[in-house]
N, C-alpha and C. Protein backbone atom coordinates (compact mmCIF):
# COMPACT_ATOMS: atom_id res chain seq x y z
N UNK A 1 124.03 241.40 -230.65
CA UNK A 1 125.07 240.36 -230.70
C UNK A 1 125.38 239.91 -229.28
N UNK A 2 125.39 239.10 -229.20
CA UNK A 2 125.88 238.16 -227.62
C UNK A 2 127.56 238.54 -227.84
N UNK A 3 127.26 238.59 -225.83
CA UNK A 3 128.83 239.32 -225.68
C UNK A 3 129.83 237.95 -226.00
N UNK A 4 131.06 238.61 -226.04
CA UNK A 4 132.15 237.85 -226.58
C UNK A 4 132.96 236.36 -225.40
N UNK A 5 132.22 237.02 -224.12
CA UNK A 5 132.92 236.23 -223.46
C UNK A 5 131.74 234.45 -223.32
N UNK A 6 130.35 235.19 -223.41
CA UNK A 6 129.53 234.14 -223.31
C UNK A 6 129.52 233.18 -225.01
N UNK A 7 129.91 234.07 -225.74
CA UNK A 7 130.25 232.96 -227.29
C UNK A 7 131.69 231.96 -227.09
N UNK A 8 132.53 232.34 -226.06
CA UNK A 8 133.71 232.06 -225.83
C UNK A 8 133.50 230.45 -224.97
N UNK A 9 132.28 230.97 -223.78
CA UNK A 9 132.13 229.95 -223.21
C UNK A 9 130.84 228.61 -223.75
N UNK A 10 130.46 229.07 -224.90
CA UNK A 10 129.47 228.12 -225.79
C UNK A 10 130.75 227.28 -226.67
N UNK A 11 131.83 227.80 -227.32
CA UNK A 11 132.45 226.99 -228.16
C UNK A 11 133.74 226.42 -227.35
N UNK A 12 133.85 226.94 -226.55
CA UNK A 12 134.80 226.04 -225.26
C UNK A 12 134.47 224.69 -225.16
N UNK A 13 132.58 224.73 -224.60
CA UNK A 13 131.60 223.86 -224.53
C UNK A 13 131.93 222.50 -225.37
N UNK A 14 131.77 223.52 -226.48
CA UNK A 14 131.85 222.55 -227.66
C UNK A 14 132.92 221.94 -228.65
N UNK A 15 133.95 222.18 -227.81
CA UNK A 15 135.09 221.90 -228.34
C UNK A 15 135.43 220.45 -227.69
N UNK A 16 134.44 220.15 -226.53
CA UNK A 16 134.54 218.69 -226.61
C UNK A 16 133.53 217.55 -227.09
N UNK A 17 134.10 216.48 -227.71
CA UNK A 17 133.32 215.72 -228.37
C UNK A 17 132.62 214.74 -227.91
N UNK A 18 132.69 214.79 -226.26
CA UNK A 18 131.66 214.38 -225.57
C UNK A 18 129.92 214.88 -225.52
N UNK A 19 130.69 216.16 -225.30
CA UNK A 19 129.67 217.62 -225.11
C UNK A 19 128.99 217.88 -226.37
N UNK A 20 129.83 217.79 -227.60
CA UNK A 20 129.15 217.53 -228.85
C UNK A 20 127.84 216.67 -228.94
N UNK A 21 128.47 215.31 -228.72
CA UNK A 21 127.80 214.46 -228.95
C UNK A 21 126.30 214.55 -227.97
N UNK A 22 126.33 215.05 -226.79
CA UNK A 22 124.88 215.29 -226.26
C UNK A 22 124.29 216.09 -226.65
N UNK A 23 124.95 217.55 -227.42
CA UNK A 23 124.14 218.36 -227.86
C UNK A 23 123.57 217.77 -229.40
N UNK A 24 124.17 217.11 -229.85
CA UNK A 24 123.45 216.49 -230.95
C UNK A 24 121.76 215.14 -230.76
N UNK A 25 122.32 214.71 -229.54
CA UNK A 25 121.33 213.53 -229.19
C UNK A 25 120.41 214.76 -228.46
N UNK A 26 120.68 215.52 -227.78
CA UNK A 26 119.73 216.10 -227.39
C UNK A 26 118.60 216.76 -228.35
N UNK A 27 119.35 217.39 -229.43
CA UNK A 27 118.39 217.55 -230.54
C UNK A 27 117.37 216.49 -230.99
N UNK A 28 117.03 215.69 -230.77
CA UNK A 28 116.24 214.80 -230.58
C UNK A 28 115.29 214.81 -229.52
N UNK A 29 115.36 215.77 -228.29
CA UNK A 29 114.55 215.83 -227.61
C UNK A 29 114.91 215.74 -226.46
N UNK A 30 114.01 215.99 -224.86
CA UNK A 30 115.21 216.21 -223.81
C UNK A 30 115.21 214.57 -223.22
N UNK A 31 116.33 214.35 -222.56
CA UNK A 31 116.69 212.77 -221.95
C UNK A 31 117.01 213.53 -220.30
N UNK A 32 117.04 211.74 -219.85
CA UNK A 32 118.22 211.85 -218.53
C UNK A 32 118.82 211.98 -218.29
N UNK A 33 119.94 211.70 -217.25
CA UNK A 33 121.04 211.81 -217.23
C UNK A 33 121.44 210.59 -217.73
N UNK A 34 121.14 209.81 -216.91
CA UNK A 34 121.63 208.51 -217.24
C UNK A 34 121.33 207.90 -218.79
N UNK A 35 120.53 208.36 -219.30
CA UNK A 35 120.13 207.76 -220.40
C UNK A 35 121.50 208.77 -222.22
N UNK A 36 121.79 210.12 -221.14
CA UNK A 36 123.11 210.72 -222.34
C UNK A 36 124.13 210.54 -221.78
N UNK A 37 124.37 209.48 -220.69
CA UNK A 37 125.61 208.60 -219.97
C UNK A 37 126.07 207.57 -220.70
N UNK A 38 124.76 206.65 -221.12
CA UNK A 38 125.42 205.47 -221.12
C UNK A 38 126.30 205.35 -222.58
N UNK A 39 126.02 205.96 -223.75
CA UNK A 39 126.78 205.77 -224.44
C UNK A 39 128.68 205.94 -224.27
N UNK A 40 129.06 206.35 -222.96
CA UNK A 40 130.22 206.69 -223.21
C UNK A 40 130.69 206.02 -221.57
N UNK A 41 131.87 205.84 -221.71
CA UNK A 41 132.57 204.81 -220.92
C UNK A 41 133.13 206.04 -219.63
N UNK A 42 132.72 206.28 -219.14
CA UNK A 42 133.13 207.20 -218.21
C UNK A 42 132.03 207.17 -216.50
N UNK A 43 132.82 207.77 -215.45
CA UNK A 43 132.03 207.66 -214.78
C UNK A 43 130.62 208.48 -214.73
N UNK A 44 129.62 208.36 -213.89
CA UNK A 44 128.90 209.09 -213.54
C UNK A 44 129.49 210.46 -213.33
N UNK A 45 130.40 210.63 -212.82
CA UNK A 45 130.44 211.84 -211.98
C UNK A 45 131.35 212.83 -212.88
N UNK A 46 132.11 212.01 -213.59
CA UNK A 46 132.43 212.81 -214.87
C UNK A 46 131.58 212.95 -215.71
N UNK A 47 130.56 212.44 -216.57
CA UNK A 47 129.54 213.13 -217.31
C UNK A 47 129.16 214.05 -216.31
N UNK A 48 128.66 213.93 -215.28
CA UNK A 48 127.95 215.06 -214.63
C UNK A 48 128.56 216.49 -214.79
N UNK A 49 130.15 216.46 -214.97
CA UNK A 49 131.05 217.57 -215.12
C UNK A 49 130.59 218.15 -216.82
N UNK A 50 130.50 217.44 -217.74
CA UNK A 50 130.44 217.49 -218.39
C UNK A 50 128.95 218.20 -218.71
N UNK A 51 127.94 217.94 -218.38
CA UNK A 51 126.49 218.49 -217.66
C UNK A 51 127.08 219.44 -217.72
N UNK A 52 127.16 219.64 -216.43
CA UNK A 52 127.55 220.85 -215.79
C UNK A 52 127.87 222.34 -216.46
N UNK A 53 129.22 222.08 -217.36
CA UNK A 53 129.78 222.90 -218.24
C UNK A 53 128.39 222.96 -219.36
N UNK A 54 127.72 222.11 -219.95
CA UNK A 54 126.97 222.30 -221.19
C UNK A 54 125.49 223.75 -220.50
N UNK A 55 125.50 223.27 -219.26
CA UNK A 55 124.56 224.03 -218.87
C UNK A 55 124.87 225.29 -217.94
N UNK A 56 126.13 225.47 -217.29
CA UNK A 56 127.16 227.07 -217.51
C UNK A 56 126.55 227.60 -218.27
N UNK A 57 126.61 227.30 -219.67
CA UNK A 57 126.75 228.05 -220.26
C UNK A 57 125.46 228.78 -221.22
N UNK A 58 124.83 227.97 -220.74
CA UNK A 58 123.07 227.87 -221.58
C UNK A 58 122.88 227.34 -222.70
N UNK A 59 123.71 226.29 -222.78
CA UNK A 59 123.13 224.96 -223.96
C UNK A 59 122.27 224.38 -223.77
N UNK A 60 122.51 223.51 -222.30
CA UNK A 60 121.21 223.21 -221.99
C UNK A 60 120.67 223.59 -220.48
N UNK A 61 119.35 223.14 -220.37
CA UNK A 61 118.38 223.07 -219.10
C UNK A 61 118.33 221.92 -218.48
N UNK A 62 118.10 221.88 -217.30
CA UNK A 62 117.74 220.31 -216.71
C UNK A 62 116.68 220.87 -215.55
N UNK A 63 115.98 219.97 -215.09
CA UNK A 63 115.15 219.90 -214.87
C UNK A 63 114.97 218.60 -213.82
N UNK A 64 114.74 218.49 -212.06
CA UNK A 64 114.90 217.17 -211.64
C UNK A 64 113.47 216.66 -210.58
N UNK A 65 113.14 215.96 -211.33
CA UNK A 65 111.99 214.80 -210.55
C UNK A 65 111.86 213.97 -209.84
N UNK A 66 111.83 213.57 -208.77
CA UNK A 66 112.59 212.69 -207.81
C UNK A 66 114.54 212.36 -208.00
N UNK A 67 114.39 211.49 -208.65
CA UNK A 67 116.24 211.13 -208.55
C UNK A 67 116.62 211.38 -210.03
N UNK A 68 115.44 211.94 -210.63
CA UNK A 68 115.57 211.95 -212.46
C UNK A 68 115.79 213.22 -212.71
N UNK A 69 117.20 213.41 -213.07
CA UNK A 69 117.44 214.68 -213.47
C UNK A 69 117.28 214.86 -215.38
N UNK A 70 116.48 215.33 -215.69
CA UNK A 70 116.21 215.25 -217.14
C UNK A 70 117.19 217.15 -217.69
N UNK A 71 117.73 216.48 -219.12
CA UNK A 71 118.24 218.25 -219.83
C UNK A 71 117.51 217.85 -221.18
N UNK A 72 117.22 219.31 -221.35
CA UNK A 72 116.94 219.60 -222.88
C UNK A 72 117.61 220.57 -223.40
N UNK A 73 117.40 220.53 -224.59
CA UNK A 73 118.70 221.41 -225.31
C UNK A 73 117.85 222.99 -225.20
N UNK A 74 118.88 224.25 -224.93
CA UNK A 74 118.63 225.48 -225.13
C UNK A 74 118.75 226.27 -226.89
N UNK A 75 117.97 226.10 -227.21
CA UNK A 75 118.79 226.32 -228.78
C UNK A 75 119.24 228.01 -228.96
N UNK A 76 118.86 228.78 -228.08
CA UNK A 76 119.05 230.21 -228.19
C UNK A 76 120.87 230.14 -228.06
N UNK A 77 121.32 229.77 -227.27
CA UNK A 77 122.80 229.97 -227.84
C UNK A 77 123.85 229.29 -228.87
N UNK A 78 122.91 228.57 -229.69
CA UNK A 78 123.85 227.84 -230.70
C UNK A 78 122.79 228.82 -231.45
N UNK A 79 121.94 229.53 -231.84
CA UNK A 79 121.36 230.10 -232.67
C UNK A 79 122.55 231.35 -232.68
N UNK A 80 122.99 231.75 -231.50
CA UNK A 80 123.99 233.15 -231.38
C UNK A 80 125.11 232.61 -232.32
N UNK A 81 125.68 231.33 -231.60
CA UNK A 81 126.60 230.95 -232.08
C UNK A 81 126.78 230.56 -234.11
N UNK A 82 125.43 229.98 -234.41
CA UNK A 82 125.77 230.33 -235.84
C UNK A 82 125.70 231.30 -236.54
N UNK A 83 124.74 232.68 -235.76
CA UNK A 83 125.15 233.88 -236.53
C UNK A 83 126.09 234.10 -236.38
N UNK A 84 126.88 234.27 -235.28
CA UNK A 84 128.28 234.65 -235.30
C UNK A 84 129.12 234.07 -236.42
N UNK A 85 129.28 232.75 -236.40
CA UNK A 85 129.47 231.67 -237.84
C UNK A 85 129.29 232.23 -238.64
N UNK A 86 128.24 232.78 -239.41
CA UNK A 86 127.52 232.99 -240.56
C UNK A 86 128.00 234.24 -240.66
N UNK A 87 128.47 235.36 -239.49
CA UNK A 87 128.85 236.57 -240.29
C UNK A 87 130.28 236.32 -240.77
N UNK A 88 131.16 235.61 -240.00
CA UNK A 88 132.51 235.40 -240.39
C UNK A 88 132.49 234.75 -241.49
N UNK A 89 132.12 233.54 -241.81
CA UNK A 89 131.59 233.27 -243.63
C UNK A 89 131.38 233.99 -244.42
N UNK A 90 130.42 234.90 -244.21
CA UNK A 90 129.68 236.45 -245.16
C UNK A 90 131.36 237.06 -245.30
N UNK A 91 131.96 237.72 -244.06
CA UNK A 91 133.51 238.03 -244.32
C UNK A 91 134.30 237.55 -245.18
N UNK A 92 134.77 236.12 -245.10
CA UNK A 92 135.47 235.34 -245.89
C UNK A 92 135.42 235.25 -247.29
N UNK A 93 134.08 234.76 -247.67
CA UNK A 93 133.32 235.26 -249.17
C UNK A 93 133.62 235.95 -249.57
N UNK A 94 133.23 237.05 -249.28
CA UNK A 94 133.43 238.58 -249.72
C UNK A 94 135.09 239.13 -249.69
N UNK A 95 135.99 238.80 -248.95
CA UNK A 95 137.47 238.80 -249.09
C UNK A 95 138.06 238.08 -250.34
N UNK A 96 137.66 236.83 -250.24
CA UNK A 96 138.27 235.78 -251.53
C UNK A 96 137.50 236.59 -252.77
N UNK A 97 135.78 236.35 -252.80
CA UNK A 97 135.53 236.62 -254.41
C UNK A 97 136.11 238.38 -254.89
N UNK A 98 137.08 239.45 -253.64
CA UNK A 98 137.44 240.39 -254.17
C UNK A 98 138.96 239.93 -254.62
N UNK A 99 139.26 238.93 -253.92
CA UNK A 99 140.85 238.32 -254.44
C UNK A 99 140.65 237.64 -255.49
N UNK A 100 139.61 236.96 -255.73
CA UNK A 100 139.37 236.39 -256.83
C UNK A 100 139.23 237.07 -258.47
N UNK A 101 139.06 237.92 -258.08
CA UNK A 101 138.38 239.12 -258.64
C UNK A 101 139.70 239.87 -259.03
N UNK A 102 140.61 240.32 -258.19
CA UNK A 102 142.03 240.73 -258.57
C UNK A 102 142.31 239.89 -259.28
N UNK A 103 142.77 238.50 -259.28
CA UNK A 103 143.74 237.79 -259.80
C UNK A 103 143.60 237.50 -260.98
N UNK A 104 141.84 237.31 -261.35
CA UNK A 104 141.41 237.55 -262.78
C UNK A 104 141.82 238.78 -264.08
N UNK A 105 141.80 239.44 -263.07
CA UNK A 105 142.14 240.96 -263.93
C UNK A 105 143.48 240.58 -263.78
N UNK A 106 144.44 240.54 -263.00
CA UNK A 106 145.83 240.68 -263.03
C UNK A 106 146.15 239.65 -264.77
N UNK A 107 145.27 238.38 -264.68
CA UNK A 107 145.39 237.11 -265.57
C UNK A 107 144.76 237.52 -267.04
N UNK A 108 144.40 238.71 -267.26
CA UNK A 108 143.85 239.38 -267.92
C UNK A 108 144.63 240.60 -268.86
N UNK A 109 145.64 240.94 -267.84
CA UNK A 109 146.59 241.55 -268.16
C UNK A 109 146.41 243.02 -267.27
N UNK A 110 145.20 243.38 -266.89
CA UNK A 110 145.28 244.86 -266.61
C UNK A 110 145.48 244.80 -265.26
């Protein structure tokens, strides 16, 4: 299991919907900078912050070629991140269908 503080700093990540939104276009394959800029009204130097944090944290990679700084997406920590997801679901499930499970019997009479 990936430690708690590096899952902490993946959904931090992603708690903005800037940062969202590149990790989704990036799934599509790796871009520029400039090219997961232009959709959003901000400066250069703020997406770059925004960079920055996505790749802290090992979402993504970049990679720079003359003045072309290219990222592609890391998928190993959103892979952590939905097991982690997926066990707390497995939890949840399993809590309700035993409450579920009480309330039937209670509705049952016994």
């Amino acid at each position: 299991m990936p430690d708690r503080r590096r899952l902490d700093d993946i959904f931090a990540a992603l708690a903005d919907p800037t940062r969202r939104a590149v990790v989704e276009r990036l799934c599509r394959g790796p871009a520029s900078m400039g090219e997961l800029a232009r959709p959003f009204a901000m400066a250069l130097q703020s997406f770059a912050q925004h960079m920055d944090r996505l790749e802290d944290c090992g979402l993504v990679t970049s990679a720079k070629a003359g003045r072309v700084r290219t990222y592609a997406l890391a998928p190993k920590p959103l892979l952590n991140a939905a097991r982690w997801l997926d066990r707390q679901r497995d939890h949840w499930e399993r809590r309700l269908d035993r409450l579920d499970a009480l309330l039937l019997e209670r509705d049952r009479g016994g």
